[in-house]
Structure formats: structure tokens, C-alpha cells
Protein backbone atom coordinates (compact mmCIF):
# COMPACT_ATOMS: atom_id res chain seq x y z
CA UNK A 1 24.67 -31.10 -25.07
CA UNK A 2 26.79 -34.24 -24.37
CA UNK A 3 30.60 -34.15 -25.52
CA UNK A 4 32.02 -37.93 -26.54
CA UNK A 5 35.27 -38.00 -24.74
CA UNK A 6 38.03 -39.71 -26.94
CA UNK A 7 38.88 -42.81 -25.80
CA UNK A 8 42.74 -43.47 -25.36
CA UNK A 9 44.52 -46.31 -27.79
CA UNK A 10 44.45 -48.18 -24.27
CA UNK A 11 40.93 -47.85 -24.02
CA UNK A 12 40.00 -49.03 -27.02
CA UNK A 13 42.75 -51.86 -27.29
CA UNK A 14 40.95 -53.55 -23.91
CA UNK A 15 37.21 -52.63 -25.38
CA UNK A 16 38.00 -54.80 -28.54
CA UNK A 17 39.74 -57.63 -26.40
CA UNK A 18 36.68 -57.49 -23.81
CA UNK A 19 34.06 -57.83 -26.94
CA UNK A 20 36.68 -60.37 -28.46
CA UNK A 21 36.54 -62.61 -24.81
CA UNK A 22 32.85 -62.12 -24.91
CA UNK A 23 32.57 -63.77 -28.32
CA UNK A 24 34.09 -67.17 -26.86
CA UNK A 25 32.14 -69.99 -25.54
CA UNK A 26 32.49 -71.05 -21.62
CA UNK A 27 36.20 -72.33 -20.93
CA UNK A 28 34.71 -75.94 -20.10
CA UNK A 29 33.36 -76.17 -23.68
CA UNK A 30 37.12 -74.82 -24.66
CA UNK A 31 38.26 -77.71 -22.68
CA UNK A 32 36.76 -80.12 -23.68
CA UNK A 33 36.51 -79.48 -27.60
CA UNK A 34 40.03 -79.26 -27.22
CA UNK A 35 40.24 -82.30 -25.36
CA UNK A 36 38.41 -84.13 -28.23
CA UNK A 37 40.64 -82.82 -30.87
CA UNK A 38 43.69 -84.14 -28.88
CA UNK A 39 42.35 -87.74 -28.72
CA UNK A 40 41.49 -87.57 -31.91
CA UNK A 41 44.51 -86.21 -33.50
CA UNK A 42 46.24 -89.54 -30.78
CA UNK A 43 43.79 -91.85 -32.69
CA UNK A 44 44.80 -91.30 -35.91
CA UNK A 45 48.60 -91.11 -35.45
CA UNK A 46 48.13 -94.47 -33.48
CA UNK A 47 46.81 -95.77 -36.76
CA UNK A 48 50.61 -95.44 -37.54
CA UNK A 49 49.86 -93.89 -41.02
CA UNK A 50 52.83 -93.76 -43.28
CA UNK A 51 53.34 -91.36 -46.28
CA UNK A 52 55.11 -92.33 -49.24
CA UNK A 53 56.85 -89.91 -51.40
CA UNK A 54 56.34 -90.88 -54.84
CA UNK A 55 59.27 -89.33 -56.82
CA UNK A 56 62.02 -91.24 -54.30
CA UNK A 57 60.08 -94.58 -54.07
């Protein structure tokens, strides 16, 4: 009969960060959807948009 050997609270920290990593797409898809969101996040601030509060005029 097999015995299931406890894993240590190392062990098991780096098992969930390894199935964590696994979960995430390739880092050039990373890259590049967060090179998208940075132009356009720089788009729409270049649009120079202005917020007005309304209680101080």
C-alpha cells in the first residue's frame, strides 16, 4: 500500500505558483496586449480630455 508523503508549505507554495504560471498565455502575447493597452491608454490622454468638477465650476 502506497503512503502520500506530506508535502512541505514550500512544496505546495511553488506547486500553486507553477499551476498559476501555467495558466498564463505565452509572454509575447503578454507583450504585446500590454503593448496595445499602453498606446491606447497614450491615445486617449493625447485627446487632452479635461474633467470638470461641477460643484467648484
Amino acid at each position: 500500500m502506497l503512503v502520500a508523503e506530506k508535502k512541505s508549505f514550500l512544496n505546495r507554495s511553488l506547486d500553486f505558483i507553477e499551476r498559476v504560471g501555467n495558466l498564463l498565455p505565452h509572454p509575447v502575447t503578454l507583450f504585446a496586449g500590454f503593448a496595445l493597452v499602453i498606446v491606447i491608454a497614450s491615445g486617449i490622454s493625447a485627446t487632452e480630455l479635461k474633467a470638470e468638477n461641477s460643484l467648484s465650476g
